[in-house]
PDB file of N, CA and C in Angstrom:
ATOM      1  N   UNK A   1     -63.608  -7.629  50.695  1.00  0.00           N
ATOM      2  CA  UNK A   1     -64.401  -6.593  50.094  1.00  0.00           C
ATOM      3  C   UNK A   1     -65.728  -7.172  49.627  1.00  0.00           C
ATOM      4  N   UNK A   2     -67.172  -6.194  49.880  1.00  0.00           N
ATOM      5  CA  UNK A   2     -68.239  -6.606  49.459  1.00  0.00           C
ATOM      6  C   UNK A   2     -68.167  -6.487  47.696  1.00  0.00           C
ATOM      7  N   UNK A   3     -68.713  -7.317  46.658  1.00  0.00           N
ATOM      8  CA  UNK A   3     -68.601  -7.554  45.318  1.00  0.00           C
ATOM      9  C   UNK A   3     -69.902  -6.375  45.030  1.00  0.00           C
ATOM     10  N   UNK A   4     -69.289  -5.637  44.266  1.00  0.00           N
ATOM     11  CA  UNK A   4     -70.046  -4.230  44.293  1.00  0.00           C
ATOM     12  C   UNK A   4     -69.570  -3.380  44.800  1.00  0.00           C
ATOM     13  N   UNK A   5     -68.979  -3.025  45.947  1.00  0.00           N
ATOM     14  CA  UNK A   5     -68.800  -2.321  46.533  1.00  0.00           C
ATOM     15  C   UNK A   5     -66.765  -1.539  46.295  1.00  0.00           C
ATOM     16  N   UNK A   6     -66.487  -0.207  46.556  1.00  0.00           N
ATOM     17  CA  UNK A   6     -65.711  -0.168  46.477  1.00  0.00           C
ATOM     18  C   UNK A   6     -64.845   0.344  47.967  1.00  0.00           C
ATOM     19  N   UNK A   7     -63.507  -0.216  48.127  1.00  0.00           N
ATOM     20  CA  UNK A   7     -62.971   0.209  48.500  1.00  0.00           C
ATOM     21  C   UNK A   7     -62.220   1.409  49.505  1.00  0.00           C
ATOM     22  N   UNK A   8     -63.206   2.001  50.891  1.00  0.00           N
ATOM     23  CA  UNK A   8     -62.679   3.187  51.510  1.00  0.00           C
ATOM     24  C   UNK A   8     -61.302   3.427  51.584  1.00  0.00           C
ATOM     25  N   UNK A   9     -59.912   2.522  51.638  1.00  0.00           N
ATOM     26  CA  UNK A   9     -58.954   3.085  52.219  1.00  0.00           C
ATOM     27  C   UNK A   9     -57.988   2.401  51.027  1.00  0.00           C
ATOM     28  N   UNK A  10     -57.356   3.622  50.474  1.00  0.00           N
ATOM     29  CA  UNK A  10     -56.141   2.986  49.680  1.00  0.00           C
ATOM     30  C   UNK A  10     -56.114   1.593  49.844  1.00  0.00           C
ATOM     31  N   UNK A  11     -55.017   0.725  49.363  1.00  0.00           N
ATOM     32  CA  UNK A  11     -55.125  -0.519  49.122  1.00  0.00           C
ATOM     33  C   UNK A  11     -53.698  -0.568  49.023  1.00  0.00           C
ATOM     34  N   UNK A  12     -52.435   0.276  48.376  1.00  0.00           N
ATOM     35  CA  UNK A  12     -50.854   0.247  48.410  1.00  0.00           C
ATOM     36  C   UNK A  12     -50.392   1.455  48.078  1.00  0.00           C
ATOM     37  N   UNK A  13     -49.815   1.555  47.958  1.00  0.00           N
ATOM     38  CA  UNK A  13     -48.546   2.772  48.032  1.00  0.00           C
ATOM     39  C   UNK A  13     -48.690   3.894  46.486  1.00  0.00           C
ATOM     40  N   UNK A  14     -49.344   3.061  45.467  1.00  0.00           N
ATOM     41  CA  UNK A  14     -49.495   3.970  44.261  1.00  0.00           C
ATOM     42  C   UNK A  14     -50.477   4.662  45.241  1.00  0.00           C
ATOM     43  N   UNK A  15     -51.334   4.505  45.604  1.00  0.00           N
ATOM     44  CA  UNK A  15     -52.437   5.343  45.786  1.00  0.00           C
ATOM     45  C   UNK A  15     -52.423   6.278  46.676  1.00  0.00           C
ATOM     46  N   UNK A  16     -51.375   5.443  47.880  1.00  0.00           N
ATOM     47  CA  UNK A  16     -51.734   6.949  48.704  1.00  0.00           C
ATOM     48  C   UNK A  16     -50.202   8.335  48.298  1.00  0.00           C
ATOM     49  N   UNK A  17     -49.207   7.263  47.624  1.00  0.00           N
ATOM     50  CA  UNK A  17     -47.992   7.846  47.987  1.00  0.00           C
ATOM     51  C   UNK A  17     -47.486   8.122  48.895  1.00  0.00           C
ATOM     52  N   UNK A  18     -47.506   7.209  50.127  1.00  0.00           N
ATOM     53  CA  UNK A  18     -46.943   7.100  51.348  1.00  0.00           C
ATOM     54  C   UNK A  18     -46.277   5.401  51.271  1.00  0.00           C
ATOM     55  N   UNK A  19     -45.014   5.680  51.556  1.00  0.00           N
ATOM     56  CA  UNK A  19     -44.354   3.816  52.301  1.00  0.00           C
ATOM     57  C   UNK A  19     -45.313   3.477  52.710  1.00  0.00           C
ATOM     58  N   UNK A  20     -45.334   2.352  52.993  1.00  0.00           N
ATOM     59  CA  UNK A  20     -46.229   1.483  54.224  1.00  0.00           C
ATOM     60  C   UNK A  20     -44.557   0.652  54.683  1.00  0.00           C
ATOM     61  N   UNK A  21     -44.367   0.804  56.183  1.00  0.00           N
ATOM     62  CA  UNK A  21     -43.587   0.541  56.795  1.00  0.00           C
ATOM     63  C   UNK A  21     -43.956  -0.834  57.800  1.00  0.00           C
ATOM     64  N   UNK A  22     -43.442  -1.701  58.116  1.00  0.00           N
ATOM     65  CA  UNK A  22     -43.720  -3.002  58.657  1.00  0.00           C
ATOM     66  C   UNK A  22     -43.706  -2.200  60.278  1.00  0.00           C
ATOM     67  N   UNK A  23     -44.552  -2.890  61.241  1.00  0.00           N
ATOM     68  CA  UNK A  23     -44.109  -2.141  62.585  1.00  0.00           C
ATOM     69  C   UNK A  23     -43.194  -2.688  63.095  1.00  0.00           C
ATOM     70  N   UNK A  24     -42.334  -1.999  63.897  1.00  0.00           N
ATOM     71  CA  UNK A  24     -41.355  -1.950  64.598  1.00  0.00           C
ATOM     72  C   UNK A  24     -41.631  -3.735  65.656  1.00  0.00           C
ATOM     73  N   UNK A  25     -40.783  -4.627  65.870  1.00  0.00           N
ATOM     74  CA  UNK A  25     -40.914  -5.304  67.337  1.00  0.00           C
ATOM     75  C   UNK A  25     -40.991  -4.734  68.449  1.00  0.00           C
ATOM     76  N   UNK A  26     -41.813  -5.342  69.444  1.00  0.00           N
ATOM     77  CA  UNK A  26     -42.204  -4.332  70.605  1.00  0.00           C
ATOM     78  C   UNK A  26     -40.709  -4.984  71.340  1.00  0.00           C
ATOM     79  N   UNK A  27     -40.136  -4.442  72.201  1.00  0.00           N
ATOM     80  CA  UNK A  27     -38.897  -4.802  72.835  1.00  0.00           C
ATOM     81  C   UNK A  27     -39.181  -6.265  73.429  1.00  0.00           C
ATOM     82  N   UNK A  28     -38.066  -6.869  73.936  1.00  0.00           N
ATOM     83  CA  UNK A  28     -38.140  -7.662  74.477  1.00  0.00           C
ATOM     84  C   UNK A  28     -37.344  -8.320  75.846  1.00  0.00           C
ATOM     85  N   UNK A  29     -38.149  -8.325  76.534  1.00  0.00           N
ATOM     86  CA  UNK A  29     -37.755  -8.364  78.025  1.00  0.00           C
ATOM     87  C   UNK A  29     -37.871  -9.375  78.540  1.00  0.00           C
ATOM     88  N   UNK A  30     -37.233 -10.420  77.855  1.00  0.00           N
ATOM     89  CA  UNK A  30     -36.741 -12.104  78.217  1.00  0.00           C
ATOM     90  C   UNK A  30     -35.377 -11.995  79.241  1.00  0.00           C
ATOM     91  N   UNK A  31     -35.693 -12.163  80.527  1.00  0.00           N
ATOM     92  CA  UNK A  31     -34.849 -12.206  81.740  1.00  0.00           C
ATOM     93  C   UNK A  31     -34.931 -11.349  82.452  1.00  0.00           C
ATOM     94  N   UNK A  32     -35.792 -10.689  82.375  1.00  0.00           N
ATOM     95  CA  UNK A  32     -35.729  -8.612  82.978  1.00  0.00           C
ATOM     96  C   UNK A  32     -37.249  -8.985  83.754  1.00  0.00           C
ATOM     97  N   UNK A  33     -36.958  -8.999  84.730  1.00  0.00           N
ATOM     98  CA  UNK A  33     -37.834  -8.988  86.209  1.00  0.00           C
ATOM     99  C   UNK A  33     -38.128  -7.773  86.465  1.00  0.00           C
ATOM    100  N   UNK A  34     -39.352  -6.913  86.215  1.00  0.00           N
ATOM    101  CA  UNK A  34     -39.375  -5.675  86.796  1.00  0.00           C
ATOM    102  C   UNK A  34     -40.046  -5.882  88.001  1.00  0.00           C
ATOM    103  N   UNK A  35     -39.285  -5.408  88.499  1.00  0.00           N
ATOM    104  CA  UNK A  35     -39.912  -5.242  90.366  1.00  0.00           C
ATOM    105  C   UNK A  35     -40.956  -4.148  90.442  1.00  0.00           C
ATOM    106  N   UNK A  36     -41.810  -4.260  91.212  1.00  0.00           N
ATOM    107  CA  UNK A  36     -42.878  -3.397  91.473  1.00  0.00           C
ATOM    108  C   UNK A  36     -42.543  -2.578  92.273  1.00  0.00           C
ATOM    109  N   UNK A  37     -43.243  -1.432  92.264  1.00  0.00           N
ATOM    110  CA  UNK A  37     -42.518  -0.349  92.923  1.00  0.00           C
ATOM    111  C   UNK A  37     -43.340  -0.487  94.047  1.00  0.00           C
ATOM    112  N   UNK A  38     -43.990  -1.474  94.735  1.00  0.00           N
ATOM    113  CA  UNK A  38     -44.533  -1.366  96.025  1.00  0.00           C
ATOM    114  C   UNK A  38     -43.955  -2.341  96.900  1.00  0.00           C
ATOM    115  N   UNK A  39     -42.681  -3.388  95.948  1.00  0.00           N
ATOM    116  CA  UNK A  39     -41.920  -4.395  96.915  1.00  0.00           C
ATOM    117  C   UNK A  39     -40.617  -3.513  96.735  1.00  0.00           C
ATOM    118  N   UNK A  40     -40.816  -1.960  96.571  1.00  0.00           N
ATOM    119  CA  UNK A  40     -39.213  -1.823  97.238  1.00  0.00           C
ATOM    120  C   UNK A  40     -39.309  -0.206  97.613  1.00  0.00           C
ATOM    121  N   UNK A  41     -38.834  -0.441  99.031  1.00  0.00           N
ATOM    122  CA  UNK A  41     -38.554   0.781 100.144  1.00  0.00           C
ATOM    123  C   UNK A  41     -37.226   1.418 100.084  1.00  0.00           C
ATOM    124  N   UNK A  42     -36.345   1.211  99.650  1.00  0.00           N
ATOM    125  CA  UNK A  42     -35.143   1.376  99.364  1.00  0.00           C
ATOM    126  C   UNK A  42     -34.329   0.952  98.349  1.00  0.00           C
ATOM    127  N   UNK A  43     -33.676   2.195  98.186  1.00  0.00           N
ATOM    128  CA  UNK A  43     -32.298   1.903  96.823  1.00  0.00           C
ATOM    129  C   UNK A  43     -31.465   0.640  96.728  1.00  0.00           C
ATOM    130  N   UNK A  44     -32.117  -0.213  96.032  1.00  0.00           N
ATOM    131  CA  UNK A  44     -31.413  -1.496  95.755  1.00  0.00           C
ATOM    132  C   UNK A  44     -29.501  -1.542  96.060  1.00  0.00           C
ATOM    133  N   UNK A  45     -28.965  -0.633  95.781  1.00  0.00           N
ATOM    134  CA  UNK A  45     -27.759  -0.762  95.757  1.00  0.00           C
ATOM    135  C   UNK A  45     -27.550   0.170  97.219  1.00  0.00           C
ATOM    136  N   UNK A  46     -27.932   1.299  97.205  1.00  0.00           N
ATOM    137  CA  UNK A  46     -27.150   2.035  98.570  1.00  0.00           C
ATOM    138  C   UNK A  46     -27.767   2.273 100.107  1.00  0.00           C
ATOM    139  N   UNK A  47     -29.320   1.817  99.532  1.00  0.00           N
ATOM    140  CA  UNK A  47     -30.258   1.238 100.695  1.00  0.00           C
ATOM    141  C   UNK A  47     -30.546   2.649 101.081  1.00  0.00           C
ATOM    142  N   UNK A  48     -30.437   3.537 100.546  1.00  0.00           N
ATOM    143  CA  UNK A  48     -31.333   4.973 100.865  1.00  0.00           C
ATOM    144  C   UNK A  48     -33.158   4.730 100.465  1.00  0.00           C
ATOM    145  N   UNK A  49     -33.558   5.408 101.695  1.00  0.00           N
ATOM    146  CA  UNK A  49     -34.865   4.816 101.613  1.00  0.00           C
ATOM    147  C   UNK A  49     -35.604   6.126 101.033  1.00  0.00           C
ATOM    148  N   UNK A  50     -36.883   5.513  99.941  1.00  0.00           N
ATOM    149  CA  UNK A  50     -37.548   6.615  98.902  1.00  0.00           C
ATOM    150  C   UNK A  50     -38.478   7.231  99.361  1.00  0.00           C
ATOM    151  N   UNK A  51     -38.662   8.417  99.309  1.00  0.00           N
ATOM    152  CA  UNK A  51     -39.875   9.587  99.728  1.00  0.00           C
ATOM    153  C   UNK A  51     -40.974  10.277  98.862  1.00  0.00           C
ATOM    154  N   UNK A  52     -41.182  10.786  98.897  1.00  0.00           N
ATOM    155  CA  UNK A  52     -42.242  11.649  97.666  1.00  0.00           C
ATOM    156  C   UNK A  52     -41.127  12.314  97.134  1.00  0.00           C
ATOM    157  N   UNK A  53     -40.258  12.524  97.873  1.00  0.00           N
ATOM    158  CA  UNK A  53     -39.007  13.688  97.061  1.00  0.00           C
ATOM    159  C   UNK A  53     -37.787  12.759  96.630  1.00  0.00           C
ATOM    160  N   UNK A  54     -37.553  12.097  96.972  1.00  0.00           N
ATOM    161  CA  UNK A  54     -36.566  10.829  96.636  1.00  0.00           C
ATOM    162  C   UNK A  54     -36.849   9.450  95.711  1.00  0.00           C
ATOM    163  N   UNK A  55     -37.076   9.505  94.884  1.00  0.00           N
ATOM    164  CA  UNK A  55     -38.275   8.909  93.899  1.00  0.00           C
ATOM    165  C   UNK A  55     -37.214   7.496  93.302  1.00  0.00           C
ATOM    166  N   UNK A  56     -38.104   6.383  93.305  1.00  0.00           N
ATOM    167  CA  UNK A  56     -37.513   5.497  92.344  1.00  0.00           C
ATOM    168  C   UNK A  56     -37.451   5.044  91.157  1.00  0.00           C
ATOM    169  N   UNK A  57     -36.242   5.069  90.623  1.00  0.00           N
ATOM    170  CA  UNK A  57     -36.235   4.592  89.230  1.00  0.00           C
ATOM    171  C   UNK A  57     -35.794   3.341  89.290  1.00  0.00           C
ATOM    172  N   UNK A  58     -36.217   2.251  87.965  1.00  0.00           N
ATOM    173  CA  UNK A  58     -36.029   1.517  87.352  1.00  0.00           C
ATOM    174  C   UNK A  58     -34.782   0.833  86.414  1.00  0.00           C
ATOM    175  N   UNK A  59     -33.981   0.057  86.654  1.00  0.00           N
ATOM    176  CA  UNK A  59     -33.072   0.302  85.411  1.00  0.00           C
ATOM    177  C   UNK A  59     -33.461  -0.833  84.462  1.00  0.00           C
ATOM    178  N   UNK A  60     -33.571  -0.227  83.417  1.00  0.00           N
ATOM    179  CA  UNK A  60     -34.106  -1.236  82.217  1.00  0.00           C
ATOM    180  C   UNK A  60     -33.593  -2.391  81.887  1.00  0.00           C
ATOM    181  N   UNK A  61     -32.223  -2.717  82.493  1.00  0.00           N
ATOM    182  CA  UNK A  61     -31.483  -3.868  82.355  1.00  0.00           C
ATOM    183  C   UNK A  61     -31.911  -5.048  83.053  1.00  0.00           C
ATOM    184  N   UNK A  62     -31.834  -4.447  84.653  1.00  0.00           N
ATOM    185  CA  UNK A  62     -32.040  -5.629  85.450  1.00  0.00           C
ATOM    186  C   UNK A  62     -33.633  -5.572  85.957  1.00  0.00           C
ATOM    187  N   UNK A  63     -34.256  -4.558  86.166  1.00  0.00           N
ATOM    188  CA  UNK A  63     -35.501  -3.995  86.615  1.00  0.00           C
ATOM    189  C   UNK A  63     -35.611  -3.969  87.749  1.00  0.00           C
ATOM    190  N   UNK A  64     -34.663  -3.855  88.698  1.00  0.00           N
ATOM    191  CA  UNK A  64     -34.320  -3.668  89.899  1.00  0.00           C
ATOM    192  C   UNK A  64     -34.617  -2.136  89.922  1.00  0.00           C
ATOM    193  N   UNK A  65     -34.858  -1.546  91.295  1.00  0.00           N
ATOM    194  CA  UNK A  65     -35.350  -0.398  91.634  1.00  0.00           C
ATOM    195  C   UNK A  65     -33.723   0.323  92.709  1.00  0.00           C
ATOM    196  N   UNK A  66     -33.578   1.887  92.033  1.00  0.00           N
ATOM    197  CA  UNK A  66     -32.546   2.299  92.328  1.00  0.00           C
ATOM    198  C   UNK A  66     -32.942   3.781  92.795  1.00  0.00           C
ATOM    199  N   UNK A  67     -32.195   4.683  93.320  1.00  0.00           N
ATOM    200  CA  UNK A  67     -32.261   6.032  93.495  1.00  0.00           C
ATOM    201  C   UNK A  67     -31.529   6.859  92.541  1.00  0.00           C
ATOM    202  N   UNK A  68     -31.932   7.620  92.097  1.00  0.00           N
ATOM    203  CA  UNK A  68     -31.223   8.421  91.036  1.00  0.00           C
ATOM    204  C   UNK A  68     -29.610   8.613  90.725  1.00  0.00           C
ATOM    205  N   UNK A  69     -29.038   8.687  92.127  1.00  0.00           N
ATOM    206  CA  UNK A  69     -27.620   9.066  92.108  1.00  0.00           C
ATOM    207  C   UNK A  69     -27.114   7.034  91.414  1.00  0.00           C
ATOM    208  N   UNK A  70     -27.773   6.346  92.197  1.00  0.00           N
ATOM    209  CA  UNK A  70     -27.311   4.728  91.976  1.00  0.00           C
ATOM    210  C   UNK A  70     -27.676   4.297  90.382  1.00  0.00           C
ATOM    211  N   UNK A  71     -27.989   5.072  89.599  1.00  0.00           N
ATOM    212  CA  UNK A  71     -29.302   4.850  88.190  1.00  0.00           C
ATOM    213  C   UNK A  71     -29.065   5.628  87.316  1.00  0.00           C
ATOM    214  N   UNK A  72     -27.669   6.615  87.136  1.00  0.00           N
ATOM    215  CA  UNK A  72     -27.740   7.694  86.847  1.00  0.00           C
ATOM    216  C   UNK A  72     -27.365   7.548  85.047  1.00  0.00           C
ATOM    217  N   UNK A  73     -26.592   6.315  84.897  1.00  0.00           N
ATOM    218  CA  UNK A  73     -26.069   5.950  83.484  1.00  0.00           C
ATOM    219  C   UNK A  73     -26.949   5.645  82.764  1.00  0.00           C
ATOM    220  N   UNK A  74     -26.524   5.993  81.530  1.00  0.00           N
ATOM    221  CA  UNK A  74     -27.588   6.141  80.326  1.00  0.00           C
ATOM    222  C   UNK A  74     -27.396   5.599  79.226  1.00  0.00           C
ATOM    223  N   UNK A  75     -28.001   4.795  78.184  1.00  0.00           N
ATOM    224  CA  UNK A  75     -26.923   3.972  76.989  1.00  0.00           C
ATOM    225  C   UNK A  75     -28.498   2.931  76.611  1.00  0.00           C
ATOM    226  N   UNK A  76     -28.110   2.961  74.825  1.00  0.00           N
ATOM    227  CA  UNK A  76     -28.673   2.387  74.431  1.00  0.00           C
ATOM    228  C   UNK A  76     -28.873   0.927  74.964  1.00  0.00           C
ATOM    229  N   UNK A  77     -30.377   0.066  75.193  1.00  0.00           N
ATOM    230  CA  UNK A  77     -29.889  -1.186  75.148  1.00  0.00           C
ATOM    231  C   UNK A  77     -30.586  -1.709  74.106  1.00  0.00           C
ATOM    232  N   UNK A  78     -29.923  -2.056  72.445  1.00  0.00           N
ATOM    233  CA  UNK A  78     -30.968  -2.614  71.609  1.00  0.00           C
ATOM    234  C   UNK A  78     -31.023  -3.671  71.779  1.00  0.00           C
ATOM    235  N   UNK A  79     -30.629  -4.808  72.538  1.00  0.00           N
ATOM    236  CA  UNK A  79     -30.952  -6.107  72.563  1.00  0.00           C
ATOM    237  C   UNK A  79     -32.339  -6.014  73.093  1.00  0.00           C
ATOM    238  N   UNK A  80     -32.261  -5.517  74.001  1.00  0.00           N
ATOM    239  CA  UNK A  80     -33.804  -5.473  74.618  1.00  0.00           C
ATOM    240  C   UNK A  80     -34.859  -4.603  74.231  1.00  0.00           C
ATOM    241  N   UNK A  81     -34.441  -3.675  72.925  1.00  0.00           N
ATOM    242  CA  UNK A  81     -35.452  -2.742  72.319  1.00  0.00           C
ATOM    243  C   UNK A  81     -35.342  -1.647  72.540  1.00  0.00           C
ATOM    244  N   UNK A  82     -34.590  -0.883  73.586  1.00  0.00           N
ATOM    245  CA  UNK A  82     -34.160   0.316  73.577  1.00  0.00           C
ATOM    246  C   UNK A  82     -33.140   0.838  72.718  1.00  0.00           C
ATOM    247  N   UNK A  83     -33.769   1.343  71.968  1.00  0.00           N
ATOM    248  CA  UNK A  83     -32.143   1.935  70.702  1.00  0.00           C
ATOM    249  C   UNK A  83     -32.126   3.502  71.357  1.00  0.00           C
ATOM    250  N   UNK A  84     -32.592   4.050  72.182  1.00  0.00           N
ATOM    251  CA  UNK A  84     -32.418   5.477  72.545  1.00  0.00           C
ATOM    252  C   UNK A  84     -31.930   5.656  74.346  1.00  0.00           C
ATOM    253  N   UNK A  85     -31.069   6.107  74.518  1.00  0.00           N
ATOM    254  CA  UNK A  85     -30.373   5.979  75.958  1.00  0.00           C
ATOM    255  C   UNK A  85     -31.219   5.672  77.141  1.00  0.00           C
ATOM    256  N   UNK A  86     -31.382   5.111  77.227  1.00  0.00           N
ATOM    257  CA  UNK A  86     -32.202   4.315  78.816  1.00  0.00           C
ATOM    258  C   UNK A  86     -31.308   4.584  80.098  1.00  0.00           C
ATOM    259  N   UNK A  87     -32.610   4.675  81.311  1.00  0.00           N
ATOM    260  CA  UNK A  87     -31.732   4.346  82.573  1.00  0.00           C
ATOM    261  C   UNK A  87     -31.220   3.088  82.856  1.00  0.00           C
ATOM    262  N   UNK A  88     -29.858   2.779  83.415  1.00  0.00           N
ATOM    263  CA  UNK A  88     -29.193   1.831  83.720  1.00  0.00           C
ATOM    264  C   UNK A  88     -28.381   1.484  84.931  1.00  0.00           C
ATOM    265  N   UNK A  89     -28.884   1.158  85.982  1.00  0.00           N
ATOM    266  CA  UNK A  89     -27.752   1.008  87.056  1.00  0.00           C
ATOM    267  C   UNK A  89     -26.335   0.843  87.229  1.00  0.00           C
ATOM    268  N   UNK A  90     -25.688   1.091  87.967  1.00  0.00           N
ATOM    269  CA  UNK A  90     -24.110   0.988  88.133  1.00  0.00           C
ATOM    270  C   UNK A  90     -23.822  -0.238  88.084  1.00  0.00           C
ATOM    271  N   UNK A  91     -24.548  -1.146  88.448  1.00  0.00           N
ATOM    272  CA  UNK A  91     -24.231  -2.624  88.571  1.00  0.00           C
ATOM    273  C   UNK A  91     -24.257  -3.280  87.597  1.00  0.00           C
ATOM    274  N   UNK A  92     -24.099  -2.811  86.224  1.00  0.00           N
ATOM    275  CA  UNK A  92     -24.505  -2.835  85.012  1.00  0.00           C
ATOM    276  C   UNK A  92     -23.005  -3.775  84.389  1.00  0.00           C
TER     277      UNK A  92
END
């Protein structure tokens, strides 16, 4: 702060009467290889190949690229920062 000068933005919690909350860790994806979606033509597991209408997903576990029916399970993973149901492959 300039000496003279005061203060624009609260300073703690009397003042504004709001928590101040620490931020969250951004997830962490130590071992999780996401594959690019331009090194894969087909459903990792059933080898159905993807279209504009047949679209690939991701599974947050392994980051391998799947087709919807192969990808379809859903489940928290908080080790890796997902606390809210993520896609997850069968191979899971």
């Amino acid at each position: 702060m300039v000496p003279g000068k005061t203060a624009a933005v609260p300073e703690n919690e009397e003042e504004t009467g709001v928590e101040v909350q620490e931020a969250l860790p951004l997830p962490s994806f130590v071992g999780v290889r996401w594959v690019p979606d331009s090194d894969c033509e087909q459903c990792t597991a059933c080898g159905v190949l993807f279209t504009l209408v047949r679209r690939r997903h991701h599974c947050r576990n392994c980051g391998r690229i799947f087709c919807s029916r192969c990808s379809a399970n859903s489940l928290p993973l908080p080790e890796l920062g997902y606390d809210k149901k993520v896609r997850y492959c069968y191979n899971f």
